[in-house]
Protein backbone atom coordinates (compact mmCIF):
# COMPACT_ATOMS: atom_id res chain seq x y z
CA UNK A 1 119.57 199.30 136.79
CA UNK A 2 118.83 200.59 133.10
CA UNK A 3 116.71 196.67 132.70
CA UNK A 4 115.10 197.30 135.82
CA UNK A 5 113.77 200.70 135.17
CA UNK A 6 112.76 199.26 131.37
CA UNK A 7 111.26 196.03 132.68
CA UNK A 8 109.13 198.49 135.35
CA UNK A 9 108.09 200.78 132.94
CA UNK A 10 106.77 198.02 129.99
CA UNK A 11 104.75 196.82 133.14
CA UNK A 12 103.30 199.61 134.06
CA UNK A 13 102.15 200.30 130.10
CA UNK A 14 100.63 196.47 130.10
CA UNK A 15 98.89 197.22 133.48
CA UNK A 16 97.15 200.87 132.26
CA UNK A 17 96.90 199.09 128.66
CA UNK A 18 94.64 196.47 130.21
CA UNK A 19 92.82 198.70 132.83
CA UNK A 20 91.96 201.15 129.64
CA UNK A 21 90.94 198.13 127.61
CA UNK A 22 88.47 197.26 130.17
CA UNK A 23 87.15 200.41 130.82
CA UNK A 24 86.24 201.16 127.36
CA UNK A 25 84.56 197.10 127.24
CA UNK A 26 82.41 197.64 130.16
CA UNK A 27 81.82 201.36 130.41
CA UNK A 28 83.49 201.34 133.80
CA UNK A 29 85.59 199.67 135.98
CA UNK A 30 85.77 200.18 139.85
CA UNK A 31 89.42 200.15 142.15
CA UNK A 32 88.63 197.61 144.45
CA UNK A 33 87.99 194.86 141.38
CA UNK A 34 90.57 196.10 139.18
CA UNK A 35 93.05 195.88 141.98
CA UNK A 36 91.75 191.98 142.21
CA UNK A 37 91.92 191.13 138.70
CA UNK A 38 95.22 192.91 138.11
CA UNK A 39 96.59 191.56 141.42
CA UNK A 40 98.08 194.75 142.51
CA UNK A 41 97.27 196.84 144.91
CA UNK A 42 94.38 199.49 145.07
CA UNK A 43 96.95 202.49 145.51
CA UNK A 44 98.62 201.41 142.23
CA UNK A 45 95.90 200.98 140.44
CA UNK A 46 94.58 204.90 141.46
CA UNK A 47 97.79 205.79 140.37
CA UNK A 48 96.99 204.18 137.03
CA UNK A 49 93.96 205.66 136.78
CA UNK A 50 95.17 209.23 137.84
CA UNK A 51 98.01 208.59 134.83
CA UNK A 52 95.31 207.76 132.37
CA UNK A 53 92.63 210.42 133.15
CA UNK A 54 95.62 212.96 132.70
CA UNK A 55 96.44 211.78 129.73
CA UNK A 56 92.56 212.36 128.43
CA UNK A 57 92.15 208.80 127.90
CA UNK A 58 88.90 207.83 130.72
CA UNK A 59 87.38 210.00 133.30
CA UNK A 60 87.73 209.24 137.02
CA UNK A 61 85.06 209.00 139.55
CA UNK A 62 84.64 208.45 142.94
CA UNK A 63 86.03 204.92 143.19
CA UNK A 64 86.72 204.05 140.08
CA UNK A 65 87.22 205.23 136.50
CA UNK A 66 84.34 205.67 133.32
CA UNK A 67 85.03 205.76 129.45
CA UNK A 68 84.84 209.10 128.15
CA UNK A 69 81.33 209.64 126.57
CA UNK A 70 80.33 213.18 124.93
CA UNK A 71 78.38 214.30 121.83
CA UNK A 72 81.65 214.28 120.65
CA UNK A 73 84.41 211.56 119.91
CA UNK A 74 87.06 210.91 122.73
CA UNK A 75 90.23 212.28 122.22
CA UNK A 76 92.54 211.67 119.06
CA UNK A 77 95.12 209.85 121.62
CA UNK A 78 92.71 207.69 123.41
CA UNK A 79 91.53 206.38 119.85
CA UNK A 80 94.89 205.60 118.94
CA UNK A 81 95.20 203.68 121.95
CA UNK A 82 91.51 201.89 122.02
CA UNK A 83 91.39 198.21 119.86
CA UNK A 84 94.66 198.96 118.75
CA UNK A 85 95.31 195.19 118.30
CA UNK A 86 92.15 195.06 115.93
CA UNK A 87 93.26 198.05 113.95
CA UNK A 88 96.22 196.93 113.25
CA UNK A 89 95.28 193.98 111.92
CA UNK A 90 92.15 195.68 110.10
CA UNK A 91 95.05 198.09 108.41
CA UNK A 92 97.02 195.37 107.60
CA UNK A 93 94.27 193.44 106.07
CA UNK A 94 93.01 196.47 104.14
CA UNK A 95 96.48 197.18 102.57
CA UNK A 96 96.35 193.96 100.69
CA UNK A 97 93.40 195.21 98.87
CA UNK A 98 95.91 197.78 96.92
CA UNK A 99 98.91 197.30 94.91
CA UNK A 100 101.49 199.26 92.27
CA UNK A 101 99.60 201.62 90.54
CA UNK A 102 96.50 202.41 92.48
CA UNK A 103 95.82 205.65 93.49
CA UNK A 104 94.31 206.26 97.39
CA UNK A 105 92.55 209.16 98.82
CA UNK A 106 93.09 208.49 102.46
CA UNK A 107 91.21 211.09 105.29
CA UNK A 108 92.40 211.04 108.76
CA UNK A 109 91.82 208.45 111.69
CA UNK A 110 93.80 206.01 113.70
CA UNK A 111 93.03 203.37 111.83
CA UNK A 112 94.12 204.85 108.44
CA UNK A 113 97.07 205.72 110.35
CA UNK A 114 97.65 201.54 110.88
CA UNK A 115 96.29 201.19 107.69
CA UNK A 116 99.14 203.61 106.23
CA UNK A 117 101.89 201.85 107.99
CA UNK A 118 100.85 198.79 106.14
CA UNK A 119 100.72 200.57 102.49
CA UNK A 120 104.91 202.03 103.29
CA UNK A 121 105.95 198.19 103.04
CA UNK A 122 104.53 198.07 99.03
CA UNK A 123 105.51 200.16 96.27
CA UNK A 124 104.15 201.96 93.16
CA UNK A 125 101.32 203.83 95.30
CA UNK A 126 100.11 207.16 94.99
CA UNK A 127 98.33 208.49 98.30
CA UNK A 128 96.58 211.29 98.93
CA UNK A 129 95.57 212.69 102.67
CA UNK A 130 94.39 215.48 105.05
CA UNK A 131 96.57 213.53 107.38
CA UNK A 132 100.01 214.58 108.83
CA UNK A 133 100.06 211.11 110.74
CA UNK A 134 99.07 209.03 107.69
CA UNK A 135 101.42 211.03 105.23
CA UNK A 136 104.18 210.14 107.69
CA UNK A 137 103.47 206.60 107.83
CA UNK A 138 103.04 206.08 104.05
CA UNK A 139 105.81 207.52 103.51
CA UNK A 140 108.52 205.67 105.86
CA UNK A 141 111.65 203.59 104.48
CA UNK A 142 111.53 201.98 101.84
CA UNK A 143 109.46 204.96 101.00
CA UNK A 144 108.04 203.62 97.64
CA UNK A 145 104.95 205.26 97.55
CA UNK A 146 104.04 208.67 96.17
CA UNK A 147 102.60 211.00 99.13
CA UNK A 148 100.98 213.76 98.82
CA UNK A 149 99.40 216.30 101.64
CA UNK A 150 96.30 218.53 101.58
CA UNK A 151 96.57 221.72 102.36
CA UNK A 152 93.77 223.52 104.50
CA UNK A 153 93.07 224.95 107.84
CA UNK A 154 95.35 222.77 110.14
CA UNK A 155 93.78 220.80 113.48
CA UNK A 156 96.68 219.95 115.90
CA UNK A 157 94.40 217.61 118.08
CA UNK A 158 94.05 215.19 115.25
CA UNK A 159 97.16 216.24 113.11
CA UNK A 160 94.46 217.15 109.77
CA UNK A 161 93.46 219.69 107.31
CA UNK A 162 90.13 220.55 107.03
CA UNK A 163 87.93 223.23 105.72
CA UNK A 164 87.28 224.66 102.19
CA UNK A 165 90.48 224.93 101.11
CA UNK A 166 91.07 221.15 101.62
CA UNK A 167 87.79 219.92 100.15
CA UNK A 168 88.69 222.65 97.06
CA UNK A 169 92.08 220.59 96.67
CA UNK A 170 90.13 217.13 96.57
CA UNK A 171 87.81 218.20 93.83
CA UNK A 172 90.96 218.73 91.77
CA UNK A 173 91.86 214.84 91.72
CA UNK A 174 90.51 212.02 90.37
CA UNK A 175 91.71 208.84 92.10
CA UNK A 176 90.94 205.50 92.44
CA UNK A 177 89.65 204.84 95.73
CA UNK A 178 88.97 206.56 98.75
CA UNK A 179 89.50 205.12 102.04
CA UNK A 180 88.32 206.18 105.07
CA UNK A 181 87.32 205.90 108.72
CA UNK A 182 83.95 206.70 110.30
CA UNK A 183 82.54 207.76 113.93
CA UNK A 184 79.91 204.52 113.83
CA UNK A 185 77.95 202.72 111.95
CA UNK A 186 74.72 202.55 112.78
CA UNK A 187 71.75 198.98 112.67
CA UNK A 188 70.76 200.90 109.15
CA UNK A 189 74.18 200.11 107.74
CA UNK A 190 74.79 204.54 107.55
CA UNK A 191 78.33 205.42 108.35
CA UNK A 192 78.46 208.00 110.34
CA UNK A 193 81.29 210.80 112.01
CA UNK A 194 81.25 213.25 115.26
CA UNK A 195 82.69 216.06 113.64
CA UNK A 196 80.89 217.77 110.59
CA UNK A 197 84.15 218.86 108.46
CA UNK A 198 85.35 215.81 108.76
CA UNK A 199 82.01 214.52 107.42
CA UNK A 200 82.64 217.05 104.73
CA UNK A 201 85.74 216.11 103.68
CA UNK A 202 84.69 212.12 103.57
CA UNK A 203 81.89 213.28 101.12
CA UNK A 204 84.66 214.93 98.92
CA UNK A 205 87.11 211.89 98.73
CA UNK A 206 84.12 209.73 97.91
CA UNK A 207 83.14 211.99 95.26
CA UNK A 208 86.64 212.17 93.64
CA UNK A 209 86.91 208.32 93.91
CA UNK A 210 85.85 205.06 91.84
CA UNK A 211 86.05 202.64 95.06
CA UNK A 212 85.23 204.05 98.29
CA UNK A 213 86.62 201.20 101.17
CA UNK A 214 85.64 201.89 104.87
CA UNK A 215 88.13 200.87 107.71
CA UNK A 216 86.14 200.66 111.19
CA UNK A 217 86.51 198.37 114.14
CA UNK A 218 83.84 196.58 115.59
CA UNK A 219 83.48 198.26 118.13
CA UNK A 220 81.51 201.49 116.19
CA UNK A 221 79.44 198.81 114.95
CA UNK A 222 75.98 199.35 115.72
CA UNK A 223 76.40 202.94 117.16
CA UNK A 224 75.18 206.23 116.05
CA UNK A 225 76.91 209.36 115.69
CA UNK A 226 75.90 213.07 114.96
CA UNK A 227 76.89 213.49 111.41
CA UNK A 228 75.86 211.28 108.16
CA UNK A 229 78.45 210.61 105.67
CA UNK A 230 77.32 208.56 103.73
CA UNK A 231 74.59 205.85 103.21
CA UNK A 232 75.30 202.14 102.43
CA UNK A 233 75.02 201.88 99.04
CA UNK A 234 77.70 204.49 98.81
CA UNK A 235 80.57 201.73 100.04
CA UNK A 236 81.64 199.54 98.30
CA UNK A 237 84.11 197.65 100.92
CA UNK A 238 83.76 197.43 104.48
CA UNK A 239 86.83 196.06 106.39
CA UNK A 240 86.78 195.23 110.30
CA UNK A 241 87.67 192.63 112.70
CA UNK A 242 84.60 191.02 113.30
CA UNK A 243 81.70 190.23 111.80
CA UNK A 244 79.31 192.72 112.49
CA UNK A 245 75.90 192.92 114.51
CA UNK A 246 73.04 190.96 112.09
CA UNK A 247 71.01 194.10 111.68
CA UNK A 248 74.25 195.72 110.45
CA UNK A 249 75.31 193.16 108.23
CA UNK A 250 71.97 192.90 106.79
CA UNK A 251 71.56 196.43 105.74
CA UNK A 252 75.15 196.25 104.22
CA UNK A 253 74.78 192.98 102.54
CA UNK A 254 71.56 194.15 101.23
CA UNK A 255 73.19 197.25 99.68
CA UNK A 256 76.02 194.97 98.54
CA UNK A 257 78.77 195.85 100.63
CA UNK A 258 81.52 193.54 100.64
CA UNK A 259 82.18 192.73 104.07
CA UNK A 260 85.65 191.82 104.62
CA UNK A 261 87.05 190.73 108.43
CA UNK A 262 90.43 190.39 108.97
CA UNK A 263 91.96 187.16 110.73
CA UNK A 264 92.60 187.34 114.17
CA UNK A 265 96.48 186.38 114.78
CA UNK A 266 97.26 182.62 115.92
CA UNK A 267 96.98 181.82 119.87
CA UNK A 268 100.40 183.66 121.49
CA UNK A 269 101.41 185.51 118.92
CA UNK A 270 99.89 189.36 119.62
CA UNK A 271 99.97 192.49 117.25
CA UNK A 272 102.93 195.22 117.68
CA UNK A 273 102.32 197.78 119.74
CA UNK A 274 104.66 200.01 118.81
């Protein structure tokens, strides 16, 4: 009975996995054809959707489902949730960049979270972050690393500091590199972020860092967002997991960002999900 219930429930993750997946792809996604692709039937997948829009990952509409779309960036869960596969392998990619001795300023995203998880399995690393998530990670068994957290005024929706006090704390370090995540990346090659402290905070890791490396999948590639962090020639490293639009990758090149893409993993073999 225990199997069953297991086997029913890692079925109905795939199934809202793949319906989210699409959504996000194509903007939307209607009942009638997810039902057809998924082969299941149109109450289950309503069911799914219901389950996801609860869980602040897409919006329903009549019919059907959209991709959340604000002035602001969708919710801290859906993003953990959204190219997961790539940002894993983006974080695992990026984590071979560093080694014993190096010293990280790391600010707060899902895929410096994957990125984090990545840096636990080395050792000799000291890490700095706004991040409760990323802290965590970097610091899990063997638990070679050095971690430090930043202080500040504490966001629960995205586990961070941010704020004055945080940005006061950065100015005190000298590290390094600084790695971080960004909202978009626009045909300019400017990185970009939704929320203006955590724009703010980016600008003070870069400022307090020798190397600044930016972790962003491909899909922010190409897109605008409401805050500036930083221009091009500010990066130095640019790691994603695909090469990126050729307006994009002209301004970067141009500015002489390295442009790194991680490998996609062989034919049947997929990233963890867990």
């Amino acid at each position: 009975m225990e199997r069953k219930e297991a086997r029913e429930r890692n079925a109905v993750k795939a199934r809202q996995s793949a319906i989210l997946k699409r959504v996000y792809r194509d903007g939307r996604a209607m009942v009638v054809d997810l039902a057809e692709w998924l082969d299941a039937s149109r109450e289950t997948v309503r069911r799914d959707l219901t389950s996801l829009a609860e869980q602040g990952l897409l919006r329903k509409i009549h019919g059907g489902a959209v991709r959340l779309q604000s002035a602001q960036e969708d919710t801290f869960g859906s993003r953990l949730e959204l190219n997961r596969d790539a940002k894993y392998r983006i974080g695992k990619r990026a984590a071979e960049l560093f080694g014993e001795g190096d010293s990280l300023l790391i600010d707060s995203g899902s895929t410096t979270i994957l990125f984090a998880e990545a840096l636990a399995e080395k050792r000799g690393i000291t890490i700095f972050t706004n991040s409760q998530h990323v802290a965590h990670a970097a610091s899990k068994p063997p638990g070679g690393n050095s971690v430090f957290l930043l202080g500040g005024q504490y966001h629960h929706e995205g586990g961070e500091t941010l704020g004055s006090i945080t940005n006061d704390q950065i100015q005190m370090l000298s590290t390094d590199h600084a790695v971080l995540t960004v909202g978009a990346v626009d045909s300019g090659g400017r990185f970009m972020d939704f929320v203006a402290d955590a724009a703010y905070t980016a600008r003070a890791m870069m400022s307090r860092a020798r190397q600044v490396t930016v972790l962003v999948d491909s899909s922010k590639l190409d897109k605008t967002a409401l805050v500036l962090v930083c221009e091009s020639h500010q990066v130095s490293r640019l790691v994603t997991d695909a090469l990126p639009p050729p307006a994009v990758l002209t301004s970067l090149r141009a500015a002489g960002v390295e442009v790194i893409v991680a490998d996609a993993p062989p034919p049947g073999k997929a990233d963890p999900q867990d």
